[in-house]
C-alpha atoms as a PDB file:
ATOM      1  CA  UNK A   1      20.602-153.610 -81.736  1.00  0.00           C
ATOM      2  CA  UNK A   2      17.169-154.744 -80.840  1.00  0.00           C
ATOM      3  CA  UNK A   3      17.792-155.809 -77.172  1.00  0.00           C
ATOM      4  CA  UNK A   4      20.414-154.138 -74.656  1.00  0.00           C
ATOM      5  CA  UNK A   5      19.814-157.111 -72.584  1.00  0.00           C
ATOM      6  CA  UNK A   6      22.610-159.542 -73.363  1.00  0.00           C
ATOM      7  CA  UNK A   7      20.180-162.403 -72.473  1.00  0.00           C
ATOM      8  CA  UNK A   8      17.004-161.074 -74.204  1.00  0.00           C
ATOM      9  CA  UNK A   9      19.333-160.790 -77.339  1.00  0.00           C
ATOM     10  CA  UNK A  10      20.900-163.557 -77.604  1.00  0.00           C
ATOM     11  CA  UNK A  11      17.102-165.487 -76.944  1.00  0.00           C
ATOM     12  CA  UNK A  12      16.292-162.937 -80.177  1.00  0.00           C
ATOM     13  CA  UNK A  13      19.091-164.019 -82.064  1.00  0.00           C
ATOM     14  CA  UNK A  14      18.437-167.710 -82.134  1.00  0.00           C
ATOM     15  CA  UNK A  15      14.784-167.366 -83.026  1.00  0.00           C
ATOM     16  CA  UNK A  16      16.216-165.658 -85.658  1.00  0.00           C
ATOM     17  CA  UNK A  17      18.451-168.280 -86.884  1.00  0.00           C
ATOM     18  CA  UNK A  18      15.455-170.960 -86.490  1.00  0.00           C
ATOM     19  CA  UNK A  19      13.113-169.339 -88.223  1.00  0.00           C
ATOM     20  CA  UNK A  20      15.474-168.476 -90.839  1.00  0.00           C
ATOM     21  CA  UNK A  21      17.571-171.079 -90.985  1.00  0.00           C
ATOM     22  CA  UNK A  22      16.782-172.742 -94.993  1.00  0.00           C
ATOM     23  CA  UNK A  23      17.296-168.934 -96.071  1.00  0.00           C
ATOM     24  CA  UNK A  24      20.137-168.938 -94.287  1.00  0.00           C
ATOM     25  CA  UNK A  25      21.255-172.247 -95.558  1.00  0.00           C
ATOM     26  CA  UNK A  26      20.329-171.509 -98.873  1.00  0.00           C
ATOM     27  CA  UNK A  27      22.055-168.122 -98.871  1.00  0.00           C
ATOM     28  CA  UNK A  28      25.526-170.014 -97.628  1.00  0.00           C
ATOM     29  CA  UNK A  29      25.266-172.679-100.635  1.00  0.00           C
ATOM     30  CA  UNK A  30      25.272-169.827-103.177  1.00  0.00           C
ATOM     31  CA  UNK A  31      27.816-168.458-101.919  1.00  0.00           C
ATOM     32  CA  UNK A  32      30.161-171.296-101.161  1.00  0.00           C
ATOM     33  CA  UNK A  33      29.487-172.141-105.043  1.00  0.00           C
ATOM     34  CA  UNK A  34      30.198-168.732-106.245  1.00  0.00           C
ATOM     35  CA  UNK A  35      33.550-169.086-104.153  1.00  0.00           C
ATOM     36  CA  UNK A  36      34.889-172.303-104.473  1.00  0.00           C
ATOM     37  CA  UNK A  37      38.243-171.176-104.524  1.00  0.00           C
ATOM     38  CA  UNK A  38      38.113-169.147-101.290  1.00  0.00           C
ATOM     39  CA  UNK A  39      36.864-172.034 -99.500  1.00  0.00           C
ATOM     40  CA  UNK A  40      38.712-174.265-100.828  1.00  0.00           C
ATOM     41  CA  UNK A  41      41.787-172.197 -99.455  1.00  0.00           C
ATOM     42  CA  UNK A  42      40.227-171.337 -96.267  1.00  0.00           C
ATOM     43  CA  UNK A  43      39.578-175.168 -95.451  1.00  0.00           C
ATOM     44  CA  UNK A  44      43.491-175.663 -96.462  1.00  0.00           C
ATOM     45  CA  UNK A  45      44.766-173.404 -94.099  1.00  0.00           C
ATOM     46  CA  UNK A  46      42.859-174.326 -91.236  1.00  0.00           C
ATOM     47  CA  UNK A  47      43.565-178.325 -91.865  1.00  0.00           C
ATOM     48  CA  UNK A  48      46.980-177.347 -92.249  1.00  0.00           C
ATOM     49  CA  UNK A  49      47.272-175.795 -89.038  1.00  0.00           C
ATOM     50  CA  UNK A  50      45.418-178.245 -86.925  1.00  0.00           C
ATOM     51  CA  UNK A  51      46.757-181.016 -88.151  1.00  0.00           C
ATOM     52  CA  UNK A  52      50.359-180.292 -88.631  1.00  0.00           C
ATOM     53  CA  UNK A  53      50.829-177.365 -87.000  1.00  0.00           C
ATOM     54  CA  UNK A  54      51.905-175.634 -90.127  1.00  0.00           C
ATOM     55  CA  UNK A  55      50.895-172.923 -92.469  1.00  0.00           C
ATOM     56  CA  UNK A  56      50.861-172.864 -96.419  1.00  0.00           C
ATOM     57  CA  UNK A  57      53.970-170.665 -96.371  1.00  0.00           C
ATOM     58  CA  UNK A  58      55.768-173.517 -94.529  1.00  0.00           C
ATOM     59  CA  UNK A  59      53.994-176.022 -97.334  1.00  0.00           C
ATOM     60  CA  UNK A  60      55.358-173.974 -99.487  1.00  0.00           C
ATOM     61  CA  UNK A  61      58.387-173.610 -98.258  1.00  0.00           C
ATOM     62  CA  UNK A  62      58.809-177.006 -97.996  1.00  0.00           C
ATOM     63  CA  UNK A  63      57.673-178.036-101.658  1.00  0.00           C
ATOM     64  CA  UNK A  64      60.499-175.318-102.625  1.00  0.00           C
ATOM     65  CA  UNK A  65      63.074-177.142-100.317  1.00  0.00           C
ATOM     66  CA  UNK A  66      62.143-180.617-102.223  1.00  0.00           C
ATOM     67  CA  UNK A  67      62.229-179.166-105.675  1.00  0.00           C
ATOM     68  CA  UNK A  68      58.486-180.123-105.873  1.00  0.00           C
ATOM     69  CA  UNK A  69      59.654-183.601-105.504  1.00  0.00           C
ATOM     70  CA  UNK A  70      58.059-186.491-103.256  1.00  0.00           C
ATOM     71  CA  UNK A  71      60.467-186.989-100.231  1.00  0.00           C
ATOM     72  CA  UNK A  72      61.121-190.676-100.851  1.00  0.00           C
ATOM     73  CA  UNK A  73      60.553-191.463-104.283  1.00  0.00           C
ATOM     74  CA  UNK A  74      61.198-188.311-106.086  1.00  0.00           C
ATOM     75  CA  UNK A  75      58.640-188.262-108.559  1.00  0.00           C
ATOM     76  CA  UNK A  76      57.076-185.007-109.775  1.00  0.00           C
ATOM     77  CA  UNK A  77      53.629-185.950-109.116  1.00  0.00           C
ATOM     78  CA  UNK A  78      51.555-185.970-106.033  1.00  0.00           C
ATOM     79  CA  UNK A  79      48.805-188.201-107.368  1.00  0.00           C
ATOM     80  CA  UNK A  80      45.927-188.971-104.634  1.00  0.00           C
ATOM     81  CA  UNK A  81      42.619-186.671-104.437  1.00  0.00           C
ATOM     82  CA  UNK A  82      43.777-183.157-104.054  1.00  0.00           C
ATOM     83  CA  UNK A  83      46.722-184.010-106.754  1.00  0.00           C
ATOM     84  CA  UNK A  84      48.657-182.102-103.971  1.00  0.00           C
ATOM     85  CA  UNK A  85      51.534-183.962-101.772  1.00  0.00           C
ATOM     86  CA  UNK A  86      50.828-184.949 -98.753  1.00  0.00           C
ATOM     87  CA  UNK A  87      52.372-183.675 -95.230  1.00  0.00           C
ATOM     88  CA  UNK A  88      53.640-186.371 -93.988  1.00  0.00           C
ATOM     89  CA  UNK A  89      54.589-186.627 -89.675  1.00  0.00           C
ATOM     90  CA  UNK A  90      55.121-188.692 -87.032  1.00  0.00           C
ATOM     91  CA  UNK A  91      51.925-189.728 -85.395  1.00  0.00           C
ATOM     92  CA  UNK A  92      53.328-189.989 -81.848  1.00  0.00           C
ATOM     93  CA  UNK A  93      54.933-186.592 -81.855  1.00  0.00           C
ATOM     94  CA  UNK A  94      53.270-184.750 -84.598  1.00  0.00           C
ATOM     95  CA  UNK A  95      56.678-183.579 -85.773  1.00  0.00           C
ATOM     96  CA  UNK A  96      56.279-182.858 -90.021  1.00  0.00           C
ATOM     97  CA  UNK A  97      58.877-184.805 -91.641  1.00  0.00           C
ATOM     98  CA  UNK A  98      58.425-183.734 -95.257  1.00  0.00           C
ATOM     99  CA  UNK A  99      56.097-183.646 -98.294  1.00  0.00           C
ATOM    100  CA  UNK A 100      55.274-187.184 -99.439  1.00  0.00           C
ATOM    101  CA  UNK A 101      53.241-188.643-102.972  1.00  0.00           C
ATOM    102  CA  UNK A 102      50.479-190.409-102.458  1.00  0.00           C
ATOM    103  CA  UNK A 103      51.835-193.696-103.434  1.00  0.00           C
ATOM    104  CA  UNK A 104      54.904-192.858-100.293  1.00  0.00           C
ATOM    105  CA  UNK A 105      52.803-191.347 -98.215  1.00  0.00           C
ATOM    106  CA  UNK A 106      50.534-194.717 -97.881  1.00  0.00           C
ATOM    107  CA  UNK A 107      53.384-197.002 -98.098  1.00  0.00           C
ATOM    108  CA  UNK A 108      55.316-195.311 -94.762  1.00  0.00           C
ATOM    109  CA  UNK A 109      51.530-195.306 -93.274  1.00  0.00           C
ATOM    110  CA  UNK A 110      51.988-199.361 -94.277  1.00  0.00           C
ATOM    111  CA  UNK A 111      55.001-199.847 -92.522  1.00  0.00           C
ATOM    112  CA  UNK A 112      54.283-198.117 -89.972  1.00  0.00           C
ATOM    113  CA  UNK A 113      51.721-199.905 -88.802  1.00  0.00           C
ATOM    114  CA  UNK A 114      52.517-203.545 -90.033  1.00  0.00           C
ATOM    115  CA  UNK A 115      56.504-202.938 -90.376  1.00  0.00           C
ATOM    116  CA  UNK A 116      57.007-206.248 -88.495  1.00  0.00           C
ATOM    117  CA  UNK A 117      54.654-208.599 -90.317  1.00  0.00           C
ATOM    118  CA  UNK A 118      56.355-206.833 -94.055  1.00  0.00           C
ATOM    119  CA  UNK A 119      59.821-207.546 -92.612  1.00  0.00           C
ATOM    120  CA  UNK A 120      58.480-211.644 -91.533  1.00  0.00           C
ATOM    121  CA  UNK A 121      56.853-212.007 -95.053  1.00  0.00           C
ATOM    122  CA  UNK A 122      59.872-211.060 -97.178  1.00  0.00           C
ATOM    123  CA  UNK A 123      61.779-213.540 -94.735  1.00  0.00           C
ATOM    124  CA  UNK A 124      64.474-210.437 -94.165  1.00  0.00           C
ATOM    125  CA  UNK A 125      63.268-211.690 -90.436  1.00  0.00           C
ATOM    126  CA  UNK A 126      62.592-214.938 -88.336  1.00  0.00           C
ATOM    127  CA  UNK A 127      58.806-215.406 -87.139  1.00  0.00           C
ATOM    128  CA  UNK A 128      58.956-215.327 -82.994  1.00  0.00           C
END
């Protein structure tokens, strides 16, 4: 340790990381492309947990409850960017409803938020 004072060290230690920082930088690109999978894992879990609250055992668990089938629809595939499916909740209360395709997943977002002007378009209601 270079400096016993906490102060002093911690002064030391961002110099450090100024002075060093494209090294560093450098350094942490190699290795995030030597590792893609472990990152790509690592950001999973933690974007599981603070979105949803949940952890890839409960994905899992989940995906095994569904018979790796979308929620709604059924279908075997999850489509969308990370061809996985997607968890879908209830925005007011956070509560995880289920695993959702991505064709589902954007449709309930859909409804959600313009429910009332779907419902007036296919006449299944009066306009105000």
């Amino acid at each position: 340790m270079p400096h016993k004072d906490l102060l002093v060290r911690k002064a030391y230690q961002e110099a450090y990381r100024q002075k060093h920082f494209e090294k560093r930088k450098l350094a942490s690109n190699i290795w995030r492309e030597k590792n893609k999978e472990s990152v790509a894992t690592n950001m999973r879990i933690r974007a599981y947990k603070r979105l949803y609250g949940i952890t890839i055992a409960d994905y899992d668990r989940m995906f095994d409850e569904q018979n790796g089938l979308c929620a709604v629809c059924g279908s075997d595939k999850a489509l969308g960017r990370g061809r996985r499916f997607h968890v879908d909740h209830d925005h007011i209360t956070g509560k995880v409803r289920g695993l959702l395709c991505h064709l589902c997943n954007t449709a309930i977002g859909r409804i959600e938020r313009y429910g009332d002007k779907w419902l007036t378009y296919l006449g299944l209601v009066k306009e105000p």
